[in-house]
Protein backbone atom coordinates (compact mmCIF):
# COMPACT_ATOMS: atom_id res chain seq x y z
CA UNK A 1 82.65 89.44 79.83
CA UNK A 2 86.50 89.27 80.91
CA UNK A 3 88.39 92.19 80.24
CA UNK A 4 91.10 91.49 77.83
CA UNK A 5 94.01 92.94 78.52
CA UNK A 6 96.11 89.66 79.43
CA UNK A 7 94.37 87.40 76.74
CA UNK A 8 97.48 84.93 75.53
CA UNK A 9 99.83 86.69 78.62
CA UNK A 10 101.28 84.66 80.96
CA UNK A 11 102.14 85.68 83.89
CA UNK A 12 103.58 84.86 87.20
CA UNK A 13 102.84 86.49 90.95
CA UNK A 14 105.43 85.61 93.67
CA UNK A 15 103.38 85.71 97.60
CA UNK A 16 100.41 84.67 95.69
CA UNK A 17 98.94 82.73 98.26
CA UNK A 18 97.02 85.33 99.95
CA UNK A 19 96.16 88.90 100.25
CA UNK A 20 97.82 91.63 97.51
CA UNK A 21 99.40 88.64 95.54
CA UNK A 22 96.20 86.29 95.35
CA UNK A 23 94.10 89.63 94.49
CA UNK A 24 96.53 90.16 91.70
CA UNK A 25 96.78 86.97 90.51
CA UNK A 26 93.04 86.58 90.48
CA UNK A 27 92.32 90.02 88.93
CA UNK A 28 95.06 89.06 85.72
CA UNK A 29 93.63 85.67 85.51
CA UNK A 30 89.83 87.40 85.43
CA UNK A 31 91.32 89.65 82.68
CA UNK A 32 92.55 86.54 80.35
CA UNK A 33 96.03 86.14 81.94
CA UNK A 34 97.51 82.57 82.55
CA UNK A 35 99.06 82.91 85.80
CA UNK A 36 101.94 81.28 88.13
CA UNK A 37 100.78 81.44 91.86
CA UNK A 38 104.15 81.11 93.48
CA UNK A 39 104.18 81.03 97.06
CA UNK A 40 106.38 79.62 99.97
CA UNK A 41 102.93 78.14 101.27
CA UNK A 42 102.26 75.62 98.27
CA UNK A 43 99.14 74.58 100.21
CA UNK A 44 97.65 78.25 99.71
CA UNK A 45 99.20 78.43 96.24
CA UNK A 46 96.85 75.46 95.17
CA UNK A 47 94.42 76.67 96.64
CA UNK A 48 94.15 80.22 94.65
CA UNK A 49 94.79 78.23 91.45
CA UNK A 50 92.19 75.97 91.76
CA UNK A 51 89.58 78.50 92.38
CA UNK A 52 91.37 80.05 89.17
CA UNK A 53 91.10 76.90 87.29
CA UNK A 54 93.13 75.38 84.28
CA UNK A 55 94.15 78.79 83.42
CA UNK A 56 96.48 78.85 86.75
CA UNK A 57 99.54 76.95 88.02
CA UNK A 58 100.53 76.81 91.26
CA UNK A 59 104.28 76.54 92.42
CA UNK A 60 106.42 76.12 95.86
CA UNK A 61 109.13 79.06 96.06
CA UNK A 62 111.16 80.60 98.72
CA UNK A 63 112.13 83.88 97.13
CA UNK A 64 115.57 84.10 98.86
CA UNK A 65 117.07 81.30 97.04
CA UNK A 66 118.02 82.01 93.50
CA UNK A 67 117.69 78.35 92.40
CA UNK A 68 114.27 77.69 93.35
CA UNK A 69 113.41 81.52 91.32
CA UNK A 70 115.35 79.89 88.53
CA UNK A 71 113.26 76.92 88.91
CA UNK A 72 109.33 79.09 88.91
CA UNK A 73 110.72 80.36 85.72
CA UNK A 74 111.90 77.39 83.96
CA UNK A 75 108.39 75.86 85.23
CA UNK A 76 106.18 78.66 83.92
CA UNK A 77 107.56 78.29 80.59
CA UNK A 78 107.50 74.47 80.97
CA UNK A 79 103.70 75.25 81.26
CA UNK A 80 102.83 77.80 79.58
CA UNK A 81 105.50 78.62 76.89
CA UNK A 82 106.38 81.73 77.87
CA UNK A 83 106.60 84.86 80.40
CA UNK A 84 104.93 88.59 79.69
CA UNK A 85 104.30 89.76 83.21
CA UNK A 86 106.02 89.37 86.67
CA UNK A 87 104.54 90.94 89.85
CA UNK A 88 107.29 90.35 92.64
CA UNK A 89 104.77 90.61 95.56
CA UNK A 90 106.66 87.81 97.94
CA UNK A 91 107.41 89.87 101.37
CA UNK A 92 107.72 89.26 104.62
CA UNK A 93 107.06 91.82 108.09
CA UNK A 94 110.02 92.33 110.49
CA UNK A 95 110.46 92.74 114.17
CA UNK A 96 110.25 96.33 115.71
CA UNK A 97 113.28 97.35 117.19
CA UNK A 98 115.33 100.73 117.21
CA UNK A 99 118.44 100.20 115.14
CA UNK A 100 120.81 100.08 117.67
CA UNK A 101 119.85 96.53 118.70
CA UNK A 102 117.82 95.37 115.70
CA UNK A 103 118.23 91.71 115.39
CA UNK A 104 121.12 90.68 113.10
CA UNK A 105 119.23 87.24 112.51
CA UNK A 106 115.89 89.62 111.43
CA UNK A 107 117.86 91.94 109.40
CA UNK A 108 119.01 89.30 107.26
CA UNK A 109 115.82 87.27 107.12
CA UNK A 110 113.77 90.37 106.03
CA UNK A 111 116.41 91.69 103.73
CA UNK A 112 116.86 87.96 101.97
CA UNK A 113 112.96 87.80 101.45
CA UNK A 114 112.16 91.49 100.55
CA UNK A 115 115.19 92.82 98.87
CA UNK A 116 117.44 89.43 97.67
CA UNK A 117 114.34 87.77 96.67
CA UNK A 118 113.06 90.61 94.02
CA UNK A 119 116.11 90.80 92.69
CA UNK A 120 116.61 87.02 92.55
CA UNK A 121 113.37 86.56 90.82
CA UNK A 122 113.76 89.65 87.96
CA UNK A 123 117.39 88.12 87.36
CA UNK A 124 115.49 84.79 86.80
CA UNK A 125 112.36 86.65 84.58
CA UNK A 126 114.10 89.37 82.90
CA UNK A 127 116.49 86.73 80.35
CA UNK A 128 112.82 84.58 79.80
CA UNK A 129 111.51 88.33 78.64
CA UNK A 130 114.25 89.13 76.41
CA UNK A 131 113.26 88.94 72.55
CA UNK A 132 109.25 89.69 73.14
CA UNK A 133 109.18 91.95 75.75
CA UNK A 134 107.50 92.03 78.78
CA UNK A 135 106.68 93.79 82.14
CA UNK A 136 107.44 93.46 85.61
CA UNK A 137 105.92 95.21 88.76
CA UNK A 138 107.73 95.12 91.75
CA UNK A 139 105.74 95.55 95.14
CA UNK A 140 107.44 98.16 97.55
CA UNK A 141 105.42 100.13 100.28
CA UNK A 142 105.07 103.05 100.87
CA UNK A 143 108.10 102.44 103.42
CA UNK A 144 109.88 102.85 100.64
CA UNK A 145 109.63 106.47 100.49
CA UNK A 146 109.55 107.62 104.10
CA UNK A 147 110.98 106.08 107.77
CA UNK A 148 109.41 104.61 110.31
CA UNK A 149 110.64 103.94 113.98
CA UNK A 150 111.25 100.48 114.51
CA UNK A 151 111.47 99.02 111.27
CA UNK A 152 115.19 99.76 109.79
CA UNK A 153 115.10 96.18 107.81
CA UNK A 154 111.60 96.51 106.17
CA UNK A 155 112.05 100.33 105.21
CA UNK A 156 115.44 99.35 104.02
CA UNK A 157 114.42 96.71 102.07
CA UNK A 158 111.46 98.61 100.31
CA UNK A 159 113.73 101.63 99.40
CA UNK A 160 116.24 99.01 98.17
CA UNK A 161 112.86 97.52 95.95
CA UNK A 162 112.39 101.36 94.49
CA UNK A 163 115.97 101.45 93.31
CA UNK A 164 116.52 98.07 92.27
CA UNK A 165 113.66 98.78 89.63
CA UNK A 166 114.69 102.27 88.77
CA UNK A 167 117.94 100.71 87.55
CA UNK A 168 116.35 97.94 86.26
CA UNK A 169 113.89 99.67 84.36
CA UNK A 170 116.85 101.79 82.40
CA UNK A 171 119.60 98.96 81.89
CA UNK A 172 115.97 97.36 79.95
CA UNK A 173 113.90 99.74 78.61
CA UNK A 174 115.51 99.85 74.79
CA UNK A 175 114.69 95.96 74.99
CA UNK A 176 111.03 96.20 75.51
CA UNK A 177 110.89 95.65 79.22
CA UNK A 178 109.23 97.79 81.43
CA UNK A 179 110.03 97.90 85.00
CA UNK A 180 107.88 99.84 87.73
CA UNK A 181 106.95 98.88 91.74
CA UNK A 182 104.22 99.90 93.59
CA UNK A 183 104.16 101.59 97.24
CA UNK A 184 100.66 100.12 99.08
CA UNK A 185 99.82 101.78 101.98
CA UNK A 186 98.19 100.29 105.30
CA UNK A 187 96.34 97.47 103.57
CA UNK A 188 94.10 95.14 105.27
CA UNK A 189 96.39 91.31 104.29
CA UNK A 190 97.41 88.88 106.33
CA UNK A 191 100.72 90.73 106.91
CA UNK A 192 98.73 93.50 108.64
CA UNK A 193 98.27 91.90 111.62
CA UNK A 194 101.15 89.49 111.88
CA UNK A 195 103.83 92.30 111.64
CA UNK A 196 102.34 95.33 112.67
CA UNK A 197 99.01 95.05 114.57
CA UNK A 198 99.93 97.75 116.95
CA UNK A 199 99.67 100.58 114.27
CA UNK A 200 96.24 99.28 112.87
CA UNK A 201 94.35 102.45 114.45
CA UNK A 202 96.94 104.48 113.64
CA UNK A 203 97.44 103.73 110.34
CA UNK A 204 93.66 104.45 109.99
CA UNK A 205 94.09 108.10 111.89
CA UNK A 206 97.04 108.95 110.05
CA UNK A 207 95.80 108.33 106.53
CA UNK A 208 93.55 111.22 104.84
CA UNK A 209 90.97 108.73 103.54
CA UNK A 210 90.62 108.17 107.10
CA UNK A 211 90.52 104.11 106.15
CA UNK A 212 92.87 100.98 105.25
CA UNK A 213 93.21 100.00 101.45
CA UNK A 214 92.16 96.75 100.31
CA UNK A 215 94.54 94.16 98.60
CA UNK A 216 91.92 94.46 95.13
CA UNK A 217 92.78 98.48 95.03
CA UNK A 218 96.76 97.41 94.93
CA UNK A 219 96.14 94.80 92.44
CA UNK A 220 93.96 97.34 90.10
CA UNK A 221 96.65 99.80 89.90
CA UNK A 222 99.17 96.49 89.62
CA UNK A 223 97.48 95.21 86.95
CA UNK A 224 97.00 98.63 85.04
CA UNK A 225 100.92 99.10 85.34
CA UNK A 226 101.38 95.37 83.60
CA UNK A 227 99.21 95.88 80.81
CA UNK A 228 99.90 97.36 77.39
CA UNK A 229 97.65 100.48 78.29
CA UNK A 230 100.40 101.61 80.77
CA UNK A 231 103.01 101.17 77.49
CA UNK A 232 104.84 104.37 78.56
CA UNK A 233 105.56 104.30 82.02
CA UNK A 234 108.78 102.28 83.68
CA UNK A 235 111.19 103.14 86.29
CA UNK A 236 108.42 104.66 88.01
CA UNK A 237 107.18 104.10 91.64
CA UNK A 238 103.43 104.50 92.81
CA UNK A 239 102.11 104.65 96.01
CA UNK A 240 98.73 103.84 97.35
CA UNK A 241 98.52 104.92 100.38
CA UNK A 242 94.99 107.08 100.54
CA UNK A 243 96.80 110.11 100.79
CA UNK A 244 99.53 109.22 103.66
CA UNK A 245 102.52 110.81 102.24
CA UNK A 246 100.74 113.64 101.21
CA UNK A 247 101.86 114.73 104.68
């Protein structure tokens, strides 16, 4: 038996192609949730929703252009009738370079896909929320509470993701629309090894659980934070990092 705690929710999961965004997707859909797999890869989009079924959607986005978030919206409730959870997963790695010669073209590639691109999509789900409420989880990292060497777009990015929803969070609260964003860890995705396959061991070493998370662990704590049982918490930002921080 299917837990209930989306039954009648629709919701939509930006970077739900693969790794933390198909394990969310997948985990609300298990849990009664029609969902919106919006991805840049519309190939691996389909491909989640159809091993969903008719209960999923699947939709072509880059998140750095506000007309084509307008346009996931506008086709979710097209669909489905209407919106009750967003999880802005979409991101993208960035090159490692010191700051002093970080590459202007990867600066603004990174911050267009992991800073614009949550903003463009909550300014696209937040006016399909207003009037019945709703909840939206934004995915940071836990670069978006602490530096690292290398990586001044991503970390900026991510911080920028933590305050974006703490201000979100307040201007919507009174309205019925919570706001929070999550901080995973070293997680075994795809993005892993594309971006950052150099710190694999020592993102093992350096965490207290002595192992990397797993995209399902994000999505559990994701999912908890979009559901009603999480009715009193928004503008907050949760890590899951197996103890990294606690440095």
């Amino acid at each position: 038996m299917s837990n209930p705690d989306f039954a009648s929710k629709v919701a939509i999961v930006t970077g739900g192609g693969s790794g933390i965004g198909e394990a969310c997707a997948v985990l609300l859909a298990g849990r009664g949730a029609q969902v919106v797999i919006a991805d840049r890869d519309l190939d691996a989009a389909r491909r989640v929703a159809g091993e969903i079924g008719d209960s999923a959607a699947a939709f072509g986005i880059d998140v750095s252009d506000p007309a084509g978030c307008e346009a996931m919206v506008s086709r979710t409730l097209d669909t489905f009738g209407r919106l009750d959870v967003a999880v802005n997963n979409a991101g993208i790695g960035g090159q490692q370079a010191l700051t002093g010669n970080f590459p202007l073209d990867n600066w603004e590639k990174v911050i267009a896909v992991n800073l614009s691109g949550v903003f463009f999509s909550m300014r696209a789900e937040i006016p399909a929320m207003l009037g019945e409420g709703g909840s939206i989880v934004n995915m940071a990292s836990v670069l978006g509470s602490v530096g690292a060497v290398g990586s001044v777009a991503y970390v900026s990015a991510k911080h920028g993701v933590v305050g974006m929803t703490r201000t979100a969070a307040l201007e919507y609260a009174r309205q019925g629309i919570r706001i929070n964003s999550v901080g995973p860890g070293f997680v075994e995705t795809p993005m892993l090894p594309a971006g950052t396959a150099r710190v694999r061991p020592w993102g093992s070493s350096r965490t207290p659980l002595g192992r990397r998370g797993t995209a399902h662990e994000v999505a559990e704590l994701v999912a908890f934070l979009a559901s009603d049982r999480a009715s009193n918490i928004t503008g907050s930002y949760h890590l899951v990092d197996g103890g990294y921080t606690a440095r």
